[in-house]
C-alpha atoms as a PDB file:
ATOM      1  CA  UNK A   1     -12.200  -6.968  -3.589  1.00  0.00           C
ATOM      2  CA  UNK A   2     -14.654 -10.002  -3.922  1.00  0.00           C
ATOM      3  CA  UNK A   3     -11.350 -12.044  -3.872  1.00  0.00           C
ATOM      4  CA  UNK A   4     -10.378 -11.115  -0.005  1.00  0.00           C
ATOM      5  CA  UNK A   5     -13.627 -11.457   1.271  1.00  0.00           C
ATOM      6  CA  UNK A   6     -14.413 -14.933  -0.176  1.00  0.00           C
ATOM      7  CA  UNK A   7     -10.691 -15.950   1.478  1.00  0.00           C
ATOM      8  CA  UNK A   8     -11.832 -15.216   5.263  1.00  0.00           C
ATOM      9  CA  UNK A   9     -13.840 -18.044   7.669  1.00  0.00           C
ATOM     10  CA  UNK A  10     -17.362 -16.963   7.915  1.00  0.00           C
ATOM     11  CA  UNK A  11     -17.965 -17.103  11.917  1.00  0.00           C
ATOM     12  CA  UNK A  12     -19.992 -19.899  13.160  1.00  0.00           C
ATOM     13  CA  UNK A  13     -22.279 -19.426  16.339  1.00  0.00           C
ATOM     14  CA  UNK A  14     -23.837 -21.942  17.739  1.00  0.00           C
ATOM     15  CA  UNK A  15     -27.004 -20.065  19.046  1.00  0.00           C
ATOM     16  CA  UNK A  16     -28.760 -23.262  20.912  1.00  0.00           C
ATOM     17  CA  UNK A  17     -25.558 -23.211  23.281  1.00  0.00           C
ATOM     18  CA  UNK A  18     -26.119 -19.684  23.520  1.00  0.00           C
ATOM     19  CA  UNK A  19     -29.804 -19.657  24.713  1.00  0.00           C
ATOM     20  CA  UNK A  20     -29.356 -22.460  26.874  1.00  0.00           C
ATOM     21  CA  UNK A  21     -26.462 -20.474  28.626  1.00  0.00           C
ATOM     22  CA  UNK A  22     -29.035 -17.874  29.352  1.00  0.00           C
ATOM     23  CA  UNK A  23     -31.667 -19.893  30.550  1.00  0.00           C
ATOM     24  CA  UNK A  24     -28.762 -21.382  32.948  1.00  0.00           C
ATOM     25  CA  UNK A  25     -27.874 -18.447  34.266  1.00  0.00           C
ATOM     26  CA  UNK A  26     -31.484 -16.829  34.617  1.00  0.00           C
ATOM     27  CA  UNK A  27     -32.473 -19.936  36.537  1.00  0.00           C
ATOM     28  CA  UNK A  28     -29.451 -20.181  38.681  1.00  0.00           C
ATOM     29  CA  UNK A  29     -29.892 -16.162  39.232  1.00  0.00           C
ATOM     30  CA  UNK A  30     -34.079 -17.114  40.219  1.00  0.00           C
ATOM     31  CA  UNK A  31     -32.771 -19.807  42.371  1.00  0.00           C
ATOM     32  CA  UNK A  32     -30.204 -17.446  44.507  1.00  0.00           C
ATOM     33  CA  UNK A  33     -32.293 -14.573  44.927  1.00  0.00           C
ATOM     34  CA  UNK A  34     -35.125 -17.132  46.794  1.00  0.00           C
ATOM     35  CA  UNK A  35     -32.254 -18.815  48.639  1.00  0.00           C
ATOM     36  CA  UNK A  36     -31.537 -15.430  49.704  1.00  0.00           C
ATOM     37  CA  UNK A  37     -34.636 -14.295  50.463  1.00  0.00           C
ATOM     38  CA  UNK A  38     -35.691 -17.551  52.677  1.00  0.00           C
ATOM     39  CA  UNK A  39     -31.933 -17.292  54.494  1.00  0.00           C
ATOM     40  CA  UNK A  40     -32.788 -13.415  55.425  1.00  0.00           C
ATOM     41  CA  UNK A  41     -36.239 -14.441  56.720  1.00  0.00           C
ATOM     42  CA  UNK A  42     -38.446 -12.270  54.236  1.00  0.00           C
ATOM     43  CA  UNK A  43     -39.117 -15.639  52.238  1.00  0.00           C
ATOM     44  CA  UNK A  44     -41.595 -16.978  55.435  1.00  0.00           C
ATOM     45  CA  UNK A  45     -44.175 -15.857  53.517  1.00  0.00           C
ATOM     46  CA  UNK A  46     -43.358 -17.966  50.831  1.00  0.00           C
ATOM     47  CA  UNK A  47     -42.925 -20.958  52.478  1.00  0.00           C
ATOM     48  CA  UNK A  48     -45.997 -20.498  54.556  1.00  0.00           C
ATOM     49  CA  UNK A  49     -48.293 -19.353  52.252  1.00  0.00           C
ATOM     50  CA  UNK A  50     -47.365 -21.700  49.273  1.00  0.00           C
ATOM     51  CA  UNK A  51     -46.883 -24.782  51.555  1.00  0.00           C
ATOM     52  CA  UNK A  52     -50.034 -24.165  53.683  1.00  0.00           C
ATOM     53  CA  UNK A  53     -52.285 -21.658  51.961  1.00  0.00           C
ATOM     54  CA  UNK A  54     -52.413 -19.733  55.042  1.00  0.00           C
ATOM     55  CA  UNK A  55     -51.225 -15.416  55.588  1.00  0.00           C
ATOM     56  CA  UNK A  56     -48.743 -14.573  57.007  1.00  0.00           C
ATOM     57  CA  UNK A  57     -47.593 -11.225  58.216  1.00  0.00           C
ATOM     58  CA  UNK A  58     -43.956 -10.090  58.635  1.00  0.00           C
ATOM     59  CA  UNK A  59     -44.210  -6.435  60.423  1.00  0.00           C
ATOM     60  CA  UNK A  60     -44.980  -6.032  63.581  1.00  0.00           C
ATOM     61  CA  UNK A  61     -47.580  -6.962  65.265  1.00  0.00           C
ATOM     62  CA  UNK A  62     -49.480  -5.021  68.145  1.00  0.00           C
ATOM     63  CA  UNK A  63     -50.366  -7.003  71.227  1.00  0.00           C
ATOM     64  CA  UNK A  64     -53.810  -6.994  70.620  1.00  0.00           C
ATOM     65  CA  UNK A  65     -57.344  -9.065  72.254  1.00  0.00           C
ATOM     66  CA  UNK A  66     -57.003 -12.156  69.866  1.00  0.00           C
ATOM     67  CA  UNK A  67     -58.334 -15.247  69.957  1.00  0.00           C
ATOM     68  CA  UNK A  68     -56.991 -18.701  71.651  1.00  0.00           C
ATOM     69  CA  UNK A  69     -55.907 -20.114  68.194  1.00  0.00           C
ATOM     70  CA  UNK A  70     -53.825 -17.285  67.280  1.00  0.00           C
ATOM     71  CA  UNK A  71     -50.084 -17.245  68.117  1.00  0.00           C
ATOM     72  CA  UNK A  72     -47.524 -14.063  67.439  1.00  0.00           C
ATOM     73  CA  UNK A  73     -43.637 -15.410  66.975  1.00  0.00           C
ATOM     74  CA  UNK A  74     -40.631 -13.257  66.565  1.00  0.00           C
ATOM     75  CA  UNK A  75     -38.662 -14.176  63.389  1.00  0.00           C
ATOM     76  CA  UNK A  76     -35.229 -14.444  62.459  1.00  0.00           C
ATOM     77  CA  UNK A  77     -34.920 -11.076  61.326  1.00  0.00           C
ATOM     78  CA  UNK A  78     -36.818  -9.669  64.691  1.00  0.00           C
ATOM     79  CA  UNK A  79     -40.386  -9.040  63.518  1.00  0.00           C
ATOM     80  CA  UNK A  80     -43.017 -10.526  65.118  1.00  0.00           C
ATOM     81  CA  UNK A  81     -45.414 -12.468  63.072  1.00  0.00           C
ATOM     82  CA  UNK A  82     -49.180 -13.525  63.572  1.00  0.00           C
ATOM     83  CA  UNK A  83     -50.439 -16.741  62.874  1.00  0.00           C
ATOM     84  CA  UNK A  84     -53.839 -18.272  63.441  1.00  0.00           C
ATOM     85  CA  UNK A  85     -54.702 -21.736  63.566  1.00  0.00           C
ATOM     86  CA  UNK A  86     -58.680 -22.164  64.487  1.00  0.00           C
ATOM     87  CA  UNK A  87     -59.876 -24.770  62.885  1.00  0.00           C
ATOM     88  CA  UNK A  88     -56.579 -25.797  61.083  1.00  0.00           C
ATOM     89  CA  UNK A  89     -56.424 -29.670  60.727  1.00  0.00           C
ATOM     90  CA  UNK A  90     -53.517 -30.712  62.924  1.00  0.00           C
ATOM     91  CA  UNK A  91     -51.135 -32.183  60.005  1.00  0.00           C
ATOM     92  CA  UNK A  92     -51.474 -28.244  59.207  1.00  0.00           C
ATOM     93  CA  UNK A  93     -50.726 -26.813  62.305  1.00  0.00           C
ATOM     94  CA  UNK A  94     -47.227 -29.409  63.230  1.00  0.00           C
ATOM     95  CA  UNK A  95     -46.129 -28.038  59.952  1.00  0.00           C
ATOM     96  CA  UNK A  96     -46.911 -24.381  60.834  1.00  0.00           C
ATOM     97  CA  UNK A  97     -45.520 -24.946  64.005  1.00  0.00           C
ATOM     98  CA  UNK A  98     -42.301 -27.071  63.039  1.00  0.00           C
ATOM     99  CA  UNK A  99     -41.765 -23.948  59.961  1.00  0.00           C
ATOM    100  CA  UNK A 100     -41.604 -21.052  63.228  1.00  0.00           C
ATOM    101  CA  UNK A 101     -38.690 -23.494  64.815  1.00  0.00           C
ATOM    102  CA  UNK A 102     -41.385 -24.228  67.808  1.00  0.00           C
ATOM    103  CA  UNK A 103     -41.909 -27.775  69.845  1.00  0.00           C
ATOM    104  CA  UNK A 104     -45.963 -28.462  68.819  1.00  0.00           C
ATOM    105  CA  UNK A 105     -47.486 -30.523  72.075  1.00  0.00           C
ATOM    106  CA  UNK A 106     -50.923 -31.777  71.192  1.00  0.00           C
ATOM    107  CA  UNK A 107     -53.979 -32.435  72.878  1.00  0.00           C
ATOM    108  CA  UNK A 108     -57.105 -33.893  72.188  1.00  0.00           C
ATOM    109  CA  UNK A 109     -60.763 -33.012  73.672  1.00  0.00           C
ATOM    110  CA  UNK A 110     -64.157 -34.217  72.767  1.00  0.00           C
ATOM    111  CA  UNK A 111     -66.596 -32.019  71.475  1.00  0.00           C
ATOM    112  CA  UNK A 112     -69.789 -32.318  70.075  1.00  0.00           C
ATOM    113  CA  UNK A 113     -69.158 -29.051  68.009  1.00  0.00           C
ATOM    114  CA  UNK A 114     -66.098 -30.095  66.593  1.00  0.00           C
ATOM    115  CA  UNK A 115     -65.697 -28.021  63.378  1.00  0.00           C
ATOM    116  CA  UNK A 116     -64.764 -29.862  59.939  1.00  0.00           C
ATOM    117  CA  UNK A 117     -62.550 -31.485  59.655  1.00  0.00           C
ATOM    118  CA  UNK A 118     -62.115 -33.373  63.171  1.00  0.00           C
ATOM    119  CA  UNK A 119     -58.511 -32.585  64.674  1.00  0.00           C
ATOM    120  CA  UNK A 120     -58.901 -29.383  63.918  1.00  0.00           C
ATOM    121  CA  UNK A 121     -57.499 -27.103  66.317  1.00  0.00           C
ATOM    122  CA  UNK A 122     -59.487 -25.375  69.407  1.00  0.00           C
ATOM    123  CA  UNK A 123     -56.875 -23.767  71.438  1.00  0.00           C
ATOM    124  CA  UNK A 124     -53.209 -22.979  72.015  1.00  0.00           C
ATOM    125  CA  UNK A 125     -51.184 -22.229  75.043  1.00  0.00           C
ATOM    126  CA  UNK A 126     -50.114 -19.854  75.228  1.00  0.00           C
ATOM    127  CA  UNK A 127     -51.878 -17.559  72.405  1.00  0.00           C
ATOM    128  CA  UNK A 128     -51.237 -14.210  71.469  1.00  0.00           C
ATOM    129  CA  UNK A 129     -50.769 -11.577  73.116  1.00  0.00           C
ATOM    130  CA  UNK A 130     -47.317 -13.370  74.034  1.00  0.00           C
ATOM    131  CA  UNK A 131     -44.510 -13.828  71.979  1.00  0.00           C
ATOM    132  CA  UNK A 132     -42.977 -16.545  71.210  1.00  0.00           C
ATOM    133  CA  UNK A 133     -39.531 -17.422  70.500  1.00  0.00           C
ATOM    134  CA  UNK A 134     -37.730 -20.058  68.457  1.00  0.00           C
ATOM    135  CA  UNK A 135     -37.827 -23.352  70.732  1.00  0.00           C
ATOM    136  CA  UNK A 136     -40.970 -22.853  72.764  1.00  0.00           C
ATOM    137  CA  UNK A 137     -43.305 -25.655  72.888  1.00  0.00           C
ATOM    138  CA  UNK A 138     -47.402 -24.650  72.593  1.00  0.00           C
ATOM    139  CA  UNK A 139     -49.810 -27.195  73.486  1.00  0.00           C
ATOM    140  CA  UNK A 140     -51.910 -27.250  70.868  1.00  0.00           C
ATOM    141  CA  UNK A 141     -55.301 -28.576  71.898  1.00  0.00           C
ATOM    142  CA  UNK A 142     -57.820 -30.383  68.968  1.00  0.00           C
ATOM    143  CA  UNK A 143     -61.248 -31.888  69.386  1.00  0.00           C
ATOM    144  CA  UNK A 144     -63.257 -34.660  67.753  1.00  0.00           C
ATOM    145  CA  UNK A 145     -66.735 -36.368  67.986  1.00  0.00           C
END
């Protein structure tokens, strides 16, 4: 008996080519599933939030008294999402504006109030309660000393 089983191979597996298979394919699987999630529209968030710190809601939002900085824009996907820029530096708000697919037209006032930072944003035309769609252009209106 010991003679047969000394006379067959002994398998080899080479177990770093196995675990770097699976880290492969868990990252490619991570990387599809955000692809997918960003293509559908339920990623916005993501981008938004991680790019620009700011919220960001995806369900519908009531017309409802806001202020002048805030802006509602239907997605992708149909929802309506609210966005509010007061105070937003205006680097912030092109890039909030450019992410929602909408043509940013800026202003600037002089105020002795301006809030920190200066070119931070005062107003936008037009503001929520109307809806925007993908193309509009908002004049965004900022202030400094």
């Amino acid at each position: 008996m010991n003679d047969f089983a000394h006379t067959t191979a002994t398998p080899d597996f080479d177990t770093a080519a196995i675990a770097r298979g699976a880290r492969r394919k868990r990252a490619t699987a991570i990387a599809g599933i955000a692809t997918a999630l960003v293509v559908a529209g339920a990623g916005t968030a993501l981008a938004v939030g991680g790019v620009a710190g700011s919220s960001h809601t995806s369900k519908p939002a009531a017309p409802a008294a806001a202020d002048n900085t805030t802006f509602l824009v239907r997605t992708s996907d149909g929802t309506i999402a609210k966005e509010s820029l007061g105070g937003a530096p205006s680097t912030r708000a092109r890039m909030i504006l450019v992410h929602f697919r909408l043509t940013p037209n800026f202003t600037r006032v002089k105020k002795a109030d301006c809030p920190q930072p200066q070119d931070a944003v005062v107003s936008l035309s037009p503001h929520a309660p109307t809806v925007l769609n993908e193309g509009d252009t908002v004049l965004v209106t900022t202030c400094y000393r």
